[in-house]
N, C-alpha and C. Protein backbone atom coordinates (compact mmCIF):
# COMPACT_ATOMS: atom_id res chain seq x y z
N UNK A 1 -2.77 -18.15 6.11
CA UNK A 1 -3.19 -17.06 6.96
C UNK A 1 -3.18 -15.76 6.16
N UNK A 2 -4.23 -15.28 6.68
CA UNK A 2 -3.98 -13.80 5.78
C UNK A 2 -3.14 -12.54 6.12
N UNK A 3 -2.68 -12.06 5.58
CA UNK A 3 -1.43 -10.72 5.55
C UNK A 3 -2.08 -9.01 5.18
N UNK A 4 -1.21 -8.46 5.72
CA UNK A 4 -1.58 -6.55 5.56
C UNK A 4 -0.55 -6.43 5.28
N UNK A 5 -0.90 -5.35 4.29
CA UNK A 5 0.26 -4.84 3.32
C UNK A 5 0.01 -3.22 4.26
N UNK A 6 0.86 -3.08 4.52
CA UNK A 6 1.04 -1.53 5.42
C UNK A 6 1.86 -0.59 4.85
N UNK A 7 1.36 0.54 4.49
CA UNK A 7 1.97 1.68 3.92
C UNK A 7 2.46 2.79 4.44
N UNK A 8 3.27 3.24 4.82
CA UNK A 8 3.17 4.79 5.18
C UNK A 8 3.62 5.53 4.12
N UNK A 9 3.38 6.96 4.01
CA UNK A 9 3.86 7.44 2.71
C UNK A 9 3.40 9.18 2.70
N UNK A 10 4.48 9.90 2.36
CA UNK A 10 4.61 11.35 2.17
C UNK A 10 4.74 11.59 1.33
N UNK A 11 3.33 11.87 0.74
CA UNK A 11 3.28 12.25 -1.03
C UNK A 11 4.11 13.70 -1.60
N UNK A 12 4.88 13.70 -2.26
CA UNK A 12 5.56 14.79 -3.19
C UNK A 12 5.17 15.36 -3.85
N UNK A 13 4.52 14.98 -4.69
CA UNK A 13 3.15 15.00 -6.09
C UNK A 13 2.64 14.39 -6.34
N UNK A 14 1.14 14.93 -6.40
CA UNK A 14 0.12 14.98 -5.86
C UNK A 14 -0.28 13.81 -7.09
N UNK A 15 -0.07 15.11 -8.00
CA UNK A 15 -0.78 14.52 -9.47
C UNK A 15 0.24 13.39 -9.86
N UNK A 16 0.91 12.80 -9.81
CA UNK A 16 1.98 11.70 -10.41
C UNK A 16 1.14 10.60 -9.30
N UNK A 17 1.15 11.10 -8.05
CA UNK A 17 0.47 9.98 -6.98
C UNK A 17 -0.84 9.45 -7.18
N UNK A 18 -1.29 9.98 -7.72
CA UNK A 18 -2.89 10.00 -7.97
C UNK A 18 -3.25 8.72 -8.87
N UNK A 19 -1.80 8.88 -9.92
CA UNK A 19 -2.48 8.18 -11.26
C UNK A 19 -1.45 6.89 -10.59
N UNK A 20 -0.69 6.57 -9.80
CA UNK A 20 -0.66 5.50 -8.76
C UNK A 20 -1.59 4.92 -8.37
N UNK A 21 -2.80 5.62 -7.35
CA UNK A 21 -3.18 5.02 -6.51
C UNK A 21 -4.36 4.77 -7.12
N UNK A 22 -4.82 5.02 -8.38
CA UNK A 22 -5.69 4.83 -9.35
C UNK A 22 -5.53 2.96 -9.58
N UNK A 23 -4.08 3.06 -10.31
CA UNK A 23 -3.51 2.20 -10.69
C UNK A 23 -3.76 0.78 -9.87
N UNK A 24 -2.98 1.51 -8.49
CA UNK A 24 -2.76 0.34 -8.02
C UNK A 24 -3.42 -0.18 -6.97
N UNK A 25 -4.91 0.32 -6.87
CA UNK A 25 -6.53 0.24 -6.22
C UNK A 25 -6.90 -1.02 -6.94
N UNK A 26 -6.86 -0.80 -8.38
CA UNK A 26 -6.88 -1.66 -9.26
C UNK A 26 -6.50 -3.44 -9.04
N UNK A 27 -4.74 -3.25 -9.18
CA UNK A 27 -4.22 -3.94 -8.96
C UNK A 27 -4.55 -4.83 -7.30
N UNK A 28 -4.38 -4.35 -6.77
CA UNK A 28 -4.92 -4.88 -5.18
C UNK A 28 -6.08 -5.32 -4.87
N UNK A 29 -7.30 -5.26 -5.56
CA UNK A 29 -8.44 -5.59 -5.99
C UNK A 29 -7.88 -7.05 -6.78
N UNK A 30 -7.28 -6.83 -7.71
CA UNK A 30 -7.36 -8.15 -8.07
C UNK A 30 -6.69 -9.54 -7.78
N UNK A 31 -6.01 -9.13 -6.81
CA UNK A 31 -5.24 -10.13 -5.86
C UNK A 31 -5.67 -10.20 -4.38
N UNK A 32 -7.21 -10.09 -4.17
CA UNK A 32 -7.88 -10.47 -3.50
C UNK A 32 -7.77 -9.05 -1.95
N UNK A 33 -6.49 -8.21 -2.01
CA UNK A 33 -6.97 -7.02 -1.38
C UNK A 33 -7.56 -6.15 -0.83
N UNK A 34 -7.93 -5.92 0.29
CA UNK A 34 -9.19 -5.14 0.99
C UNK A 34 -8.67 -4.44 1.48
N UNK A 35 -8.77 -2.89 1.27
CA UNK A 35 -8.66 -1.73 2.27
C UNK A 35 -9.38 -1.91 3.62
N UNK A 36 -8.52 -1.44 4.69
CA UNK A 36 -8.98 -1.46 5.79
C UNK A 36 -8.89 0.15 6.75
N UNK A 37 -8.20 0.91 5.62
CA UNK A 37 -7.41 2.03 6.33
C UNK A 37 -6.67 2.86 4.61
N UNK A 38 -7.14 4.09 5.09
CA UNK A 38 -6.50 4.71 3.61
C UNK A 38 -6.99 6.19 3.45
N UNK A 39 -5.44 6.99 4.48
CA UNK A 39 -5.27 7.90 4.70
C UNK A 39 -6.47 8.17 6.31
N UNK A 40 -6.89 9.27 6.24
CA UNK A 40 -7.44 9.27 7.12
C UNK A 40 -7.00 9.91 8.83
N UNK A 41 -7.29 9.97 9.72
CA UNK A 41 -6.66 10.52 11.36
C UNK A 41 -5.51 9.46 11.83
N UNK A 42 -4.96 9.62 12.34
CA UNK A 42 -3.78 8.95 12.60
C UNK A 42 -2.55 9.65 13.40
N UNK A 43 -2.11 8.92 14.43
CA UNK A 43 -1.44 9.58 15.56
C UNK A 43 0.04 8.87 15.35
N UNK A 44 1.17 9.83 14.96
CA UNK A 44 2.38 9.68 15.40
C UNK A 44 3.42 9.57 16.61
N UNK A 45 3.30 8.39 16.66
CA UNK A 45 3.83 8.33 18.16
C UNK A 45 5.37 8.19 18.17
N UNK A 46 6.14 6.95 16.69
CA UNK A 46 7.60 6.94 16.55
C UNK A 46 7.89 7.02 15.11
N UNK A 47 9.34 7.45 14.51
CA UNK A 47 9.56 6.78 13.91
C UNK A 47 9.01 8.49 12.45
N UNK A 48 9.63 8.21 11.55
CA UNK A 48 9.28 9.83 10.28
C UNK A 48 7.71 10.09 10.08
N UNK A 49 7.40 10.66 10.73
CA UNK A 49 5.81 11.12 10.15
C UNK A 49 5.76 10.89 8.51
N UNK A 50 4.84 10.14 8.55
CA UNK A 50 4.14 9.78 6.95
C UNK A 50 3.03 10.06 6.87
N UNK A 51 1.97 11.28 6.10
CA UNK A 51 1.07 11.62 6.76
C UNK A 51 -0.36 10.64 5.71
N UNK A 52 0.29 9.86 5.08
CA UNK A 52 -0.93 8.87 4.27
C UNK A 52 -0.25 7.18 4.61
N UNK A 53 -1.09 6.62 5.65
CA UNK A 53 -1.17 5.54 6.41
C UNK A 53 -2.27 4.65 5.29
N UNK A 54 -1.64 3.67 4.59
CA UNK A 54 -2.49 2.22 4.39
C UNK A 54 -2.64 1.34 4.51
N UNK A 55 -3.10 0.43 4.86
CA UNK A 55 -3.53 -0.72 5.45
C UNK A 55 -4.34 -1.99 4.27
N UNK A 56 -4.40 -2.99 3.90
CA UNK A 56 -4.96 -3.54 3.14
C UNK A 56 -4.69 -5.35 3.31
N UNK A 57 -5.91 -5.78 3.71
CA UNK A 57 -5.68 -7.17 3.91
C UNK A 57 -5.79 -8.09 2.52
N UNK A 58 -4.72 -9.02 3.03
CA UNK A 58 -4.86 -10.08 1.86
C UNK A 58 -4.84 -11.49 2.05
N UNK A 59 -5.51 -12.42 1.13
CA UNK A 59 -6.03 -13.78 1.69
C UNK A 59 -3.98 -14.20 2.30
N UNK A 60 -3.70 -14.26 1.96
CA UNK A 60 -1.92 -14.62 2.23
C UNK A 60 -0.81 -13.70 2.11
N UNK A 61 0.19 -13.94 2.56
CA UNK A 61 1.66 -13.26 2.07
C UNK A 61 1.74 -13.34 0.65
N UNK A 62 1.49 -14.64 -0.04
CA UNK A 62 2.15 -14.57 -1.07
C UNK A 62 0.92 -13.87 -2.13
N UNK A 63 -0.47 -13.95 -1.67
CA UNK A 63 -0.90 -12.79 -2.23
C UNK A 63 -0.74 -11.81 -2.73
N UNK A 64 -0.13 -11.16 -1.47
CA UNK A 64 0.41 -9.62 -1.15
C UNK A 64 1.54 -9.35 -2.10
N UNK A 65 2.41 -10.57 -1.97
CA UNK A 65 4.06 -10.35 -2.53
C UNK A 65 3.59 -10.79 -4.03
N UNK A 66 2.37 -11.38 -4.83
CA UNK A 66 1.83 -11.51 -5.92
C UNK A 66 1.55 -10.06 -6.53
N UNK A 67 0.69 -9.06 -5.74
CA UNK A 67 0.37 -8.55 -5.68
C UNK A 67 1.20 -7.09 -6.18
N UNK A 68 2.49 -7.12 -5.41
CA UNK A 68 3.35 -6.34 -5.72
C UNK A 68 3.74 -6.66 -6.99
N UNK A 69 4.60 -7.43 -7.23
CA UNK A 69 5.33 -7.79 -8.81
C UNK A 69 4.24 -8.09 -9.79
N UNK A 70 3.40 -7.71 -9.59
CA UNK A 70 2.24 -7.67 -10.91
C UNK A 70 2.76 -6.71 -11.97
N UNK A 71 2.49 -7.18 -13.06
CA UNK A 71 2.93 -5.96 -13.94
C UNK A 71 1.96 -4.58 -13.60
N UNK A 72 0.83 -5.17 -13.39
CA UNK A 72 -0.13 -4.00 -12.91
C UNK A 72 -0.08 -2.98 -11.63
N UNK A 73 0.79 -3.16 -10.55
CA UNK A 73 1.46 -2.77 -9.95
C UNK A 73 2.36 -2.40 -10.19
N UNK A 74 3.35 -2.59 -11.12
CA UNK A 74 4.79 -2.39 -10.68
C UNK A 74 4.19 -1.21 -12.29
N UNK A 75 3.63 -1.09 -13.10
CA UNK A 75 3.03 -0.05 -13.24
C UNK A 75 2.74 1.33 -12.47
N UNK A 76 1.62 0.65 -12.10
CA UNK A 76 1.48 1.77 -10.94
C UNK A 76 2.46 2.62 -9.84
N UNK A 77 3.72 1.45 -9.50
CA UNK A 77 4.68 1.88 -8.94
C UNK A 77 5.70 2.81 -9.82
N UNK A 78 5.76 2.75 -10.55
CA UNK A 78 6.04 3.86 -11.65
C UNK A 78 6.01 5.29 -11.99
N UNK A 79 4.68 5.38 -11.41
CA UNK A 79 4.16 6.87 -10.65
C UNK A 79 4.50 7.21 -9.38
N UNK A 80 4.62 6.33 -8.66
CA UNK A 80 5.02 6.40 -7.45
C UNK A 80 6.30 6.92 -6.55
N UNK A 81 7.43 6.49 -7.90
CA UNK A 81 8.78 6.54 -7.89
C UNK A 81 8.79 7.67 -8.15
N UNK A 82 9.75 8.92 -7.04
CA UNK A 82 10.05 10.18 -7.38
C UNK A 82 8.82 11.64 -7.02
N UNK A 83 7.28 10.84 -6.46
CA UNK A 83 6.18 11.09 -6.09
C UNK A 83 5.84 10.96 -4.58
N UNK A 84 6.42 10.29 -4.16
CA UNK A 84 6.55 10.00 -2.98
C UNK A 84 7.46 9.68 -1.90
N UNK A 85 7.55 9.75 -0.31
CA UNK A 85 8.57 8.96 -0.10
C UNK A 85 7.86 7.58 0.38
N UNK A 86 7.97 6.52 0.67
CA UNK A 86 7.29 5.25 1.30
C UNK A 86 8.22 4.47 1.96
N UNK A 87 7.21 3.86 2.75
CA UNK A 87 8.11 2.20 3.31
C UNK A 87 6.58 1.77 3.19
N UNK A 88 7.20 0.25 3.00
CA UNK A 88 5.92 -0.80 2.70
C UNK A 88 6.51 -2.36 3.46
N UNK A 89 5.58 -3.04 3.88
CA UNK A 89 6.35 -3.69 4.64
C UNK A 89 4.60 -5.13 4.20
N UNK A 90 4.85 -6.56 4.40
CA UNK A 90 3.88 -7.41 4.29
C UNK A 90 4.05 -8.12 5.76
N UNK A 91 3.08 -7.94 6.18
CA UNK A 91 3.00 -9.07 7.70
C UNK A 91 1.90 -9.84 7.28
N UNK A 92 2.43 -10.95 7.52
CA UNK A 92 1.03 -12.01 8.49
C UNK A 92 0.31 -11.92 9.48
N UNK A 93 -0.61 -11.97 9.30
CA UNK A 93 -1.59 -11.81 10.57
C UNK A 93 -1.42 -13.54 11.64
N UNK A 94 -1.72 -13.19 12.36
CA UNK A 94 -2.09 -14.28 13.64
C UNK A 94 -3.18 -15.02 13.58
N UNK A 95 -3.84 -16.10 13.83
CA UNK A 95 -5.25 -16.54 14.31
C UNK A 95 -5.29 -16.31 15.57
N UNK A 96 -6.07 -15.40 16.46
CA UNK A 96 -6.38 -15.63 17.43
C UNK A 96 -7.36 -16.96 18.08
């Protein structure tokens, strides 16, 4: 079944984030990854306002969790660290 990798995230700097999400556009692309959502309007209803919301489907979990520990990611996460604050979380989707 396929999985979303869900982001929320309150960028710090700007420019350290950038050469992240450069990075790790990249990376998510190559573990089969599709943006579905990335940044954009978005309503806080609970829970710390994060004002850059992502969303990105992947053929599986273990895609996703591939996906992360890539060196090409965990690269990218590199920039990330100290640039941002985040939570990231992998769900499975359902078949309806």
């Amino acid at each position: 079944m396929s999985a979303l990798w869900i982001a929320h995230v309150k960028v710090t700097d700007e420019e350290a984030y950038a050469r992240y999400a450069a990075l790790a556009t990249e990376a998510i692309a190559e573990h089969g990854g599709v943006f579905l959502a990335r940044g954009g309007r978005y309503v806080q209803l609970e829970g710390p306002d994060r004002p850059r919301n992502v969303v990105a489907r992947f053929p599986s979990v273990e895609a996703a969790v591939a996906c992360y520990n890539s060196p090409r990611y965990q690269e990218a996460l590199s920039h990330a660290r100290g640039a941002a604050e985040r939570e990231l979380v992998i769900v499975e989707e359902f078949e309806s």
